[in-house]
PDB file of N, CA and C in Angstrom:
ATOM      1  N   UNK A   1      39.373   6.454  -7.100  1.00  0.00           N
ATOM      2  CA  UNK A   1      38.711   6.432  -5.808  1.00  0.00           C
ATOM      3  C   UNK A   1      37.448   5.580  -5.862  1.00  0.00           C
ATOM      4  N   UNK A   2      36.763   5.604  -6.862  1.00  0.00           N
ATOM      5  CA  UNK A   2      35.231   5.178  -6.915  1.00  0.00           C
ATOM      6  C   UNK A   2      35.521   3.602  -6.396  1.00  0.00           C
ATOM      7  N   UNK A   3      37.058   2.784  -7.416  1.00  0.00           N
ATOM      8  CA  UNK A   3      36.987   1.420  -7.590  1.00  0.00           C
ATOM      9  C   UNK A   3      37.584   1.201  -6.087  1.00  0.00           C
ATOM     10  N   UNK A   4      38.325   2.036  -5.577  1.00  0.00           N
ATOM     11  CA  UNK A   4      38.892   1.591  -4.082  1.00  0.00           C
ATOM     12  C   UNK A   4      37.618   1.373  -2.655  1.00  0.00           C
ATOM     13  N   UNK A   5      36.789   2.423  -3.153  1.00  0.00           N
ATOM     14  CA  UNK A   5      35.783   2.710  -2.161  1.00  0.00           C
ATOM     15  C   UNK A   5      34.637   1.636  -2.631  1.00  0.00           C
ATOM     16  N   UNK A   6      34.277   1.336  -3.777  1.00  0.00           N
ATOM     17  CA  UNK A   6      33.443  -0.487  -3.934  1.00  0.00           C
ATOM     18  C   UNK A   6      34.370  -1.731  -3.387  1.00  0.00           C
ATOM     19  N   UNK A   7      35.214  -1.763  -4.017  1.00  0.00           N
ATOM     20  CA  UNK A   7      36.359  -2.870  -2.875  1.00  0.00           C
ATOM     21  C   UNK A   7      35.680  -2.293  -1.547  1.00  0.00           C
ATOM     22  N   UNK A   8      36.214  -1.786  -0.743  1.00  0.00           N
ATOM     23  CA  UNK A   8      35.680  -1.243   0.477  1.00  0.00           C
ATOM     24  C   UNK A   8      34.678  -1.763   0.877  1.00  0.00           C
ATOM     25  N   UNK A   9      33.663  -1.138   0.214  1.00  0.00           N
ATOM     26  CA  UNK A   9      31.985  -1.776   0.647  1.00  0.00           C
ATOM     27  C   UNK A   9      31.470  -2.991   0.083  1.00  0.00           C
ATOM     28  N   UNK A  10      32.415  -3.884  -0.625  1.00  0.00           N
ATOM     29  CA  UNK A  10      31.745  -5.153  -1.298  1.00  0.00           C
ATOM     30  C   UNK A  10      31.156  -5.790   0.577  1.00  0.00           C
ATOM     31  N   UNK A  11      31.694  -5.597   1.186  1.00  0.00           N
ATOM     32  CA  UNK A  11      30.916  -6.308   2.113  1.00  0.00           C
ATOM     33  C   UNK A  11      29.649  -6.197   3.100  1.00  0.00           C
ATOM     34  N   UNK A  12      29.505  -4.802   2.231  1.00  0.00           N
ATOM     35  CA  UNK A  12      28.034  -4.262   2.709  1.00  0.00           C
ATOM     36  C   UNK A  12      27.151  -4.472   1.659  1.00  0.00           C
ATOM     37  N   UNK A  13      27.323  -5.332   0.845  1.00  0.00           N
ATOM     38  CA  UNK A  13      26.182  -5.380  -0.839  1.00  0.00           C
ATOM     39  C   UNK A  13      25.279  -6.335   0.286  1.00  0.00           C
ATOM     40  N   UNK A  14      25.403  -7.120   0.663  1.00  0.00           N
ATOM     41  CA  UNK A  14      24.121  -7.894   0.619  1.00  0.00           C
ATOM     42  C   UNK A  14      22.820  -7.178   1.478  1.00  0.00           C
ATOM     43  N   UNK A  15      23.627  -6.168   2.425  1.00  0.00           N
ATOM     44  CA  UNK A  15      22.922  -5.292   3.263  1.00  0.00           C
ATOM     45  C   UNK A  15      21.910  -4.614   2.251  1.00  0.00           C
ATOM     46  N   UNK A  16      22.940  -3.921   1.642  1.00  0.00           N
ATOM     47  CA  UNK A  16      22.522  -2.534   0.391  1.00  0.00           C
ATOM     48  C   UNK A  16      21.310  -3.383  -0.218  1.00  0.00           C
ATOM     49  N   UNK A  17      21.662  -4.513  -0.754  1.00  0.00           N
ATOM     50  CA  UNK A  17      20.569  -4.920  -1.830  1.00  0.00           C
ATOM     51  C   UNK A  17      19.352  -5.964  -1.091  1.00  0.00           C
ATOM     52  N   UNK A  18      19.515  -6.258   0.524  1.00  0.00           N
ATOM     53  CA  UNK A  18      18.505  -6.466   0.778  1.00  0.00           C
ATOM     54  C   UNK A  18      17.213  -5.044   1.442  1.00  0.00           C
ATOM     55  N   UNK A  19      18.062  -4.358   1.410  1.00  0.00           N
ATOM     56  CA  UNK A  19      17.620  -2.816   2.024  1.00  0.00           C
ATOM     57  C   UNK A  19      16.446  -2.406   0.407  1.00  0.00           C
ATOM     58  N   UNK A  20      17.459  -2.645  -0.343  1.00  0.00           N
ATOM     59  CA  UNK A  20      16.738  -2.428  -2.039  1.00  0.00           C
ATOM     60  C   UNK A  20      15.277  -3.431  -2.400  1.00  0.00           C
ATOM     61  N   UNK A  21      15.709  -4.709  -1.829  1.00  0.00           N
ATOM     62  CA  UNK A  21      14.292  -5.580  -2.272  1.00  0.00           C
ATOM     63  C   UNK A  21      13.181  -4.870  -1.382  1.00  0.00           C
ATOM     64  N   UNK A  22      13.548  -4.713   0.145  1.00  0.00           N
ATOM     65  CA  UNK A  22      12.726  -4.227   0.801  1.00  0.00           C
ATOM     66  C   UNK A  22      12.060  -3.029   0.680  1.00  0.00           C
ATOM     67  N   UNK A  23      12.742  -2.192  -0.139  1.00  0.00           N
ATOM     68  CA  UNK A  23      11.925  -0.964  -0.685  1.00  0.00           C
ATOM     69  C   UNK A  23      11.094  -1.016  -1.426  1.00  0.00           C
ATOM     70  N   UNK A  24      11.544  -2.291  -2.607  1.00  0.00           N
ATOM     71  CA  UNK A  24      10.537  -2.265  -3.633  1.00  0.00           C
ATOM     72  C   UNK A  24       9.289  -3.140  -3.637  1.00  0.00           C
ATOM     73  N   UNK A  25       9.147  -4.143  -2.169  1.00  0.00           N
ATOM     74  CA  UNK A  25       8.012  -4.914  -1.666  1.00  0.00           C
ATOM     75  C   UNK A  25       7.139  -3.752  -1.089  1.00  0.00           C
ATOM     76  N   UNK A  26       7.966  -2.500  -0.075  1.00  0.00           N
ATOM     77  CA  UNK A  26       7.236  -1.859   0.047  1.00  0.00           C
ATOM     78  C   UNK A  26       6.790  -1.054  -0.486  1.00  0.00           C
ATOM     79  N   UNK A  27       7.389  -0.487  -1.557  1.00  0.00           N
ATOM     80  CA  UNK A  27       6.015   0.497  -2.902  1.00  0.00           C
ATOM     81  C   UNK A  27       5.398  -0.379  -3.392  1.00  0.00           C
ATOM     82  N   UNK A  28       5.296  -1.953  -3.556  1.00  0.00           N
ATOM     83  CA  UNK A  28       4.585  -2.469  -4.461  1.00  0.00           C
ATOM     84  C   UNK A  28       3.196  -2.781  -2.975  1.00  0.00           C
ATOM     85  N   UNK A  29       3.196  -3.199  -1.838  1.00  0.00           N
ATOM     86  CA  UNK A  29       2.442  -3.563  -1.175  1.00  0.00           C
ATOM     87  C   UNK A  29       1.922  -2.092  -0.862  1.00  0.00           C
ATOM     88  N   UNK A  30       2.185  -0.720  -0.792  1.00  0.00           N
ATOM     89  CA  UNK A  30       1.255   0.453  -0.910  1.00  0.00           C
ATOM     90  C   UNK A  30       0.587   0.543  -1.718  1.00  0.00           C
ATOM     91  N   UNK A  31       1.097   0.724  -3.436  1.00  0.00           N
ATOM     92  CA  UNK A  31       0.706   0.400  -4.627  1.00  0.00           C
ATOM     93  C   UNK A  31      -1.037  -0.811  -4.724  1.00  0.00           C
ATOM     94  N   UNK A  32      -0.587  -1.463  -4.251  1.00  0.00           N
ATOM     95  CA  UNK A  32      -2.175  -2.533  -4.240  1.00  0.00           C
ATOM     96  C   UNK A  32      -2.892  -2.064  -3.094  1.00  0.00           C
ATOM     97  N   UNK A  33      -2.313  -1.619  -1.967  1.00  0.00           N
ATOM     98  CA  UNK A  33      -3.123  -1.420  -0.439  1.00  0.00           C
ATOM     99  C   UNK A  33      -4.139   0.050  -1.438  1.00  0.00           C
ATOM    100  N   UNK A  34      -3.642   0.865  -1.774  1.00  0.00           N
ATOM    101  CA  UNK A  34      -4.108   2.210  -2.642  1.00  0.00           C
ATOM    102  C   UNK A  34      -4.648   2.173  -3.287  1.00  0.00           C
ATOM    103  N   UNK A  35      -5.077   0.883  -4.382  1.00  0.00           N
ATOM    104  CA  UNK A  35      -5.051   0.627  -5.706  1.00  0.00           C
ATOM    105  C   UNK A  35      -6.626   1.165  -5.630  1.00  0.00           C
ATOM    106  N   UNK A  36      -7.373   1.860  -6.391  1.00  0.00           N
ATOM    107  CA  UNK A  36      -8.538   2.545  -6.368  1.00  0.00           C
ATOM    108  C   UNK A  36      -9.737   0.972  -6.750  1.00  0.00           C
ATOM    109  N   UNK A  37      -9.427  -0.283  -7.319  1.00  0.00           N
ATOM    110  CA  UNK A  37     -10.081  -1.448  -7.654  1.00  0.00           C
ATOM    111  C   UNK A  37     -10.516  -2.165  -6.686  1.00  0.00           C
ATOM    112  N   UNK A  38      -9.004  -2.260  -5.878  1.00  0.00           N
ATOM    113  CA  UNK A  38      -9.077  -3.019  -4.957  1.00  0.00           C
ATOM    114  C   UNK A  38     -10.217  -2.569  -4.143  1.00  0.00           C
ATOM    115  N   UNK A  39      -9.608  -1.100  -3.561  1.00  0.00           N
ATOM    116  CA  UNK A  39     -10.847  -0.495  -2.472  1.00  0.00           C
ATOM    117  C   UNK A  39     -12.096  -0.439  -3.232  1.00  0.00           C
ATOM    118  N   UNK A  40     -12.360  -0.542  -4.270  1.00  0.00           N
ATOM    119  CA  UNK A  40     -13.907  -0.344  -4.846  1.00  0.00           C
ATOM    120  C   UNK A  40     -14.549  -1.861  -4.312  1.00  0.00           C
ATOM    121  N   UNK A  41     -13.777  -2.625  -4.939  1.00  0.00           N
ATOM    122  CA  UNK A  41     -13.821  -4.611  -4.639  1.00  0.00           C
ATOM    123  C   UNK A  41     -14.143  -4.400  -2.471  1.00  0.00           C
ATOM    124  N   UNK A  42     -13.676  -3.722  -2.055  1.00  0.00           N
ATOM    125  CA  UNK A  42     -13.615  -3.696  -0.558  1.00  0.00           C
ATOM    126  C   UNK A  42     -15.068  -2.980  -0.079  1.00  0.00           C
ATOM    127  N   UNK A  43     -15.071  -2.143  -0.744  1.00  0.00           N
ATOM    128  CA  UNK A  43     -15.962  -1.708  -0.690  1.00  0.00           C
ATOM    129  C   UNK A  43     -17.433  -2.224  -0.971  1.00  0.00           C
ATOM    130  N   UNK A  44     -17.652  -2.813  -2.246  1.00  0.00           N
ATOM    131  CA  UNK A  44     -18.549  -3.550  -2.497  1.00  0.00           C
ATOM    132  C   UNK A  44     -19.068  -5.290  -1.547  1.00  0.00           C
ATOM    133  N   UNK A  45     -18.127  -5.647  -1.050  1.00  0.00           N
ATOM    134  CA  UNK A  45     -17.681  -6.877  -0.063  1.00  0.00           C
ATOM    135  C   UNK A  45     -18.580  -5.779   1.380  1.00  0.00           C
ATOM    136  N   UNK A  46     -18.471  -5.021   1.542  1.00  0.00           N
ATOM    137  CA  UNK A  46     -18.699  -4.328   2.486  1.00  0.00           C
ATOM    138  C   UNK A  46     -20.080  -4.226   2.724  1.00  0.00           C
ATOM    139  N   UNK A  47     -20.549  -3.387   1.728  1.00  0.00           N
ATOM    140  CA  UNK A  47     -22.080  -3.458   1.714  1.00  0.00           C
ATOM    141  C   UNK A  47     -22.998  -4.790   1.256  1.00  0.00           C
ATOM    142  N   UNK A  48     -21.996  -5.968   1.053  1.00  0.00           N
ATOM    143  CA  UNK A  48     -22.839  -7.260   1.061  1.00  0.00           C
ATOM    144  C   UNK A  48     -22.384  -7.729   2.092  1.00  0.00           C
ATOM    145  N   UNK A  49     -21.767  -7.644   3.052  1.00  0.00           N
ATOM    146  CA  UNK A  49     -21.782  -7.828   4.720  1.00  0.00           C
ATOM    147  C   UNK A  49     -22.669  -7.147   5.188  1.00  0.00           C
ATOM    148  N   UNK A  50     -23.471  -5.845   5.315  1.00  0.00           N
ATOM    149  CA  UNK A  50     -23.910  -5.294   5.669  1.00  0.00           C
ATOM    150  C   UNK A  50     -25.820  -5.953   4.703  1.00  0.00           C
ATOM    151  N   UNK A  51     -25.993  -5.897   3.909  1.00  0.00           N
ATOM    152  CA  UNK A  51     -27.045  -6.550   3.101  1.00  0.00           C
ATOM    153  C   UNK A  51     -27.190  -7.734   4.156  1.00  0.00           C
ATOM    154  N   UNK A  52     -26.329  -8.743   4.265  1.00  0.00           N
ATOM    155  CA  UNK A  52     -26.679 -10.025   4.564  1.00  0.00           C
ATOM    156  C   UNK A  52     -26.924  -9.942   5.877  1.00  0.00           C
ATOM    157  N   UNK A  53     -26.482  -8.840   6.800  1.00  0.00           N
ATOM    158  CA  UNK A  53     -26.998  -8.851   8.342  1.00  0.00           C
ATOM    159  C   UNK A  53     -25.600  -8.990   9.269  1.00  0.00           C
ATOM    160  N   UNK A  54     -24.252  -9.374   8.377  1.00  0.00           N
ATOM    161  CA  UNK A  54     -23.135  -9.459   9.310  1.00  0.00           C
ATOM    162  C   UNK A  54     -22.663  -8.749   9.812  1.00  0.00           C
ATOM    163  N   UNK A  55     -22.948  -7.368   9.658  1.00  0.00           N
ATOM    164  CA  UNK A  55     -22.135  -6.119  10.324  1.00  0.00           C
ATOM    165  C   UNK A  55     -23.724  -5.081  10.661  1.00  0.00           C
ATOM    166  N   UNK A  56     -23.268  -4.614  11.711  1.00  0.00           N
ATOM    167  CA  UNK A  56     -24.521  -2.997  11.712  1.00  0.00           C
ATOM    168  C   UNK A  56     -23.959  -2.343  11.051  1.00  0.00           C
ATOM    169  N   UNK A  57     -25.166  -1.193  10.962  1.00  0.00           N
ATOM    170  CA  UNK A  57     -24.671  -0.179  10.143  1.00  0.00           C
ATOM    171  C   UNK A  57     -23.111   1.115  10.884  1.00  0.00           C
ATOM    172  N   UNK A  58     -23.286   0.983  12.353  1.00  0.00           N
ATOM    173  CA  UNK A  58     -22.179   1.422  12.626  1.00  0.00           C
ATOM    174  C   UNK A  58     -20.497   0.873  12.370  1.00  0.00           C
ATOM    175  N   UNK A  59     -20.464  -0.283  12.802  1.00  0.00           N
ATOM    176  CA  UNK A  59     -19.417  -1.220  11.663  1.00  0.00           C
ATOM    177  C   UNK A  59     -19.192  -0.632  10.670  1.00  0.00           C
ATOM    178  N   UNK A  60     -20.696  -0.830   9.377  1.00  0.00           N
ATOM    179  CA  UNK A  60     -20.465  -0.419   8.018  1.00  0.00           C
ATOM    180  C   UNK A  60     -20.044   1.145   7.921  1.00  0.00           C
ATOM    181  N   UNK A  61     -20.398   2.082   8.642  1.00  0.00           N
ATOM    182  CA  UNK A  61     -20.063   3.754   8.233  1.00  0.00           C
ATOM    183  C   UNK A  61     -18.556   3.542   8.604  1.00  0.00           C
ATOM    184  N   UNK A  62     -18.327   2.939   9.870  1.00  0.00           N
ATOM    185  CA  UNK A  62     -16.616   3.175  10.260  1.00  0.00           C
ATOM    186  C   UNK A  62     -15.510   2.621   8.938  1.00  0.00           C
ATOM    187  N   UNK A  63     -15.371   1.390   8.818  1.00  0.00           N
ATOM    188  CA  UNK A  63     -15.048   0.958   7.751  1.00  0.00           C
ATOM    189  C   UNK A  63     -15.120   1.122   6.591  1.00  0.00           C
ATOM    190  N   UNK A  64     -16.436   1.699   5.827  1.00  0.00           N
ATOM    191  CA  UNK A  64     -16.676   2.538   4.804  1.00  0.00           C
ATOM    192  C   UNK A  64     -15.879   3.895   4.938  1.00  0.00           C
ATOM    193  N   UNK A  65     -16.099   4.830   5.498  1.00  0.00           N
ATOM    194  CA  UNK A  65     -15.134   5.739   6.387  1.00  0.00           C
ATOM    195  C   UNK A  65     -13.244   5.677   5.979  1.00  0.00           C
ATOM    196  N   UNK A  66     -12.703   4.305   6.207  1.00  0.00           N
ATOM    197  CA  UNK A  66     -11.537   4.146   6.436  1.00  0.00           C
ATOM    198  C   UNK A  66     -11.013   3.811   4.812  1.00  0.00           C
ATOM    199  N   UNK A  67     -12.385   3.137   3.877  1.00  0.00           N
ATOM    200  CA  UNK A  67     -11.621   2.800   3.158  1.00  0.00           C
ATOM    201  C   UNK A  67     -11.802   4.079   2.141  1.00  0.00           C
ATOM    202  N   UNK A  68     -12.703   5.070   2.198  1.00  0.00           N
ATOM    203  CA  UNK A  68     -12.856   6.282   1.596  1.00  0.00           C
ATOM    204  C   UNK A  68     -11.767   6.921   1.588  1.00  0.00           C
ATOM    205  N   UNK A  69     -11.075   6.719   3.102  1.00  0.00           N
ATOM    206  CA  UNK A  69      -9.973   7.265   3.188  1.00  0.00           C
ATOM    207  C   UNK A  69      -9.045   6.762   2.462  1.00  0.00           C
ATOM    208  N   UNK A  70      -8.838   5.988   2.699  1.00  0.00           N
ATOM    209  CA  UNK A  70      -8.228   5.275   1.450  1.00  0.00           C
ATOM    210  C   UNK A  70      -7.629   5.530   0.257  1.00  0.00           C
ATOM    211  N   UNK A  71      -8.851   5.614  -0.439  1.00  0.00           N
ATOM    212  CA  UNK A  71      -9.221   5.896  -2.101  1.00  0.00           C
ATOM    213  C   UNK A  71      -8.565   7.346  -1.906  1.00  0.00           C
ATOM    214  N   UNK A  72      -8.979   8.284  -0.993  1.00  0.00           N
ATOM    215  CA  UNK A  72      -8.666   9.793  -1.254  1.00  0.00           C
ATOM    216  C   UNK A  72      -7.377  10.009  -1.646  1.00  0.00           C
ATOM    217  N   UNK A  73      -6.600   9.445  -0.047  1.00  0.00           N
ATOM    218  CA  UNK A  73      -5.011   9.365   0.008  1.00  0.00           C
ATOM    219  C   UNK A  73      -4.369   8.226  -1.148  1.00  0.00           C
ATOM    220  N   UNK A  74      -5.132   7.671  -1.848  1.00  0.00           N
ATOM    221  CA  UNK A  74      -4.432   6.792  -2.965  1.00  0.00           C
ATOM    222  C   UNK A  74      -4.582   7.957  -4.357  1.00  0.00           C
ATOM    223  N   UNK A  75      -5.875   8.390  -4.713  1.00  0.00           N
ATOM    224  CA  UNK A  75      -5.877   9.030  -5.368  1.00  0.00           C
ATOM    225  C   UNK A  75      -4.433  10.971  -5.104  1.00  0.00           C
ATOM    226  N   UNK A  76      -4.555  10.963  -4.413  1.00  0.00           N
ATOM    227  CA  UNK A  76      -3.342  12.398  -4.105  1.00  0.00           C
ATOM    228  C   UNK A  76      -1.751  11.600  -4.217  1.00  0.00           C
ATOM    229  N   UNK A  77      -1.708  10.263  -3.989  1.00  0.00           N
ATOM    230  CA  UNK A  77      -0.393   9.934  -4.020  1.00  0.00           C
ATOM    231  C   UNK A  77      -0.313   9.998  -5.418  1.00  0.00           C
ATOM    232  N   UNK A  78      -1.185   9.270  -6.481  1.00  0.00           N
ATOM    233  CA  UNK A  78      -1.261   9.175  -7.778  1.00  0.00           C
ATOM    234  C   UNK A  78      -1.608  10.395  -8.536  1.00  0.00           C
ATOM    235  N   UNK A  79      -1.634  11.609  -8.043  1.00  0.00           N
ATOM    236  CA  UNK A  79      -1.115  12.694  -8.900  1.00  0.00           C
ATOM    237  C   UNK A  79       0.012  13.588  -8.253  1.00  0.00           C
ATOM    238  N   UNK A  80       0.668  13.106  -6.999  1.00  0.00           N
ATOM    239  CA  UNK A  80       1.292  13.706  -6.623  1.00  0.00           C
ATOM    240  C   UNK A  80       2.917  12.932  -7.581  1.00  0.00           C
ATOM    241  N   UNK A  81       2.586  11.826  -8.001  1.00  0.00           N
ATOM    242  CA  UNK A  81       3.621  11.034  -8.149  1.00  0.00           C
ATOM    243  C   UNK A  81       3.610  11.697  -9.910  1.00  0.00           C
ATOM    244  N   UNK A  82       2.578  12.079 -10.842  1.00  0.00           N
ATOM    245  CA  UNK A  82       2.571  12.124 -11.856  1.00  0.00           C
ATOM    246  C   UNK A  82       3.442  13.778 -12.072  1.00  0.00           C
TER     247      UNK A  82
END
């Protein structure tokens, strides 16, 4: 049965395995969006926008804010995953 039912679906592979790349662009593009460096690097970019006069400080709390969030929900995925 297994080899009758792949005959069968050989004509759904390219589906299947573009369905597959697309999964693994998307854990890898969460993976960096999460990455605790990155948001530190974002973070730091942040408060030298804010130093140099390009953002107010309301700007800076919201965005600071979002990327805290961030870090939190990156950090719980990364022990939820361990």
């Amino acid at each position: 049965m297994g080899l009758i039912s792949e005959v069968l679906l050989l004509p759904f592979a390219p589906v299947r395995g573009s369905a597959w790349v697309i999964e693994q662009v998307l854990h890898e593009a969460e993976r960096l969006y999460y990455d605790p460096a990155a948001v530190r690097a974002e973070l730091a970019r942040l408060e030298e926008q804010l130093e140099a006069g390009e953002i107010d400080e309301e700007e800076f709390d919201r965005r600071e804010d979002e990327l805290l969030d961030r870090l939190e929900r990156g950090s719980r995925q990364d022990g939820a995953a361990q």
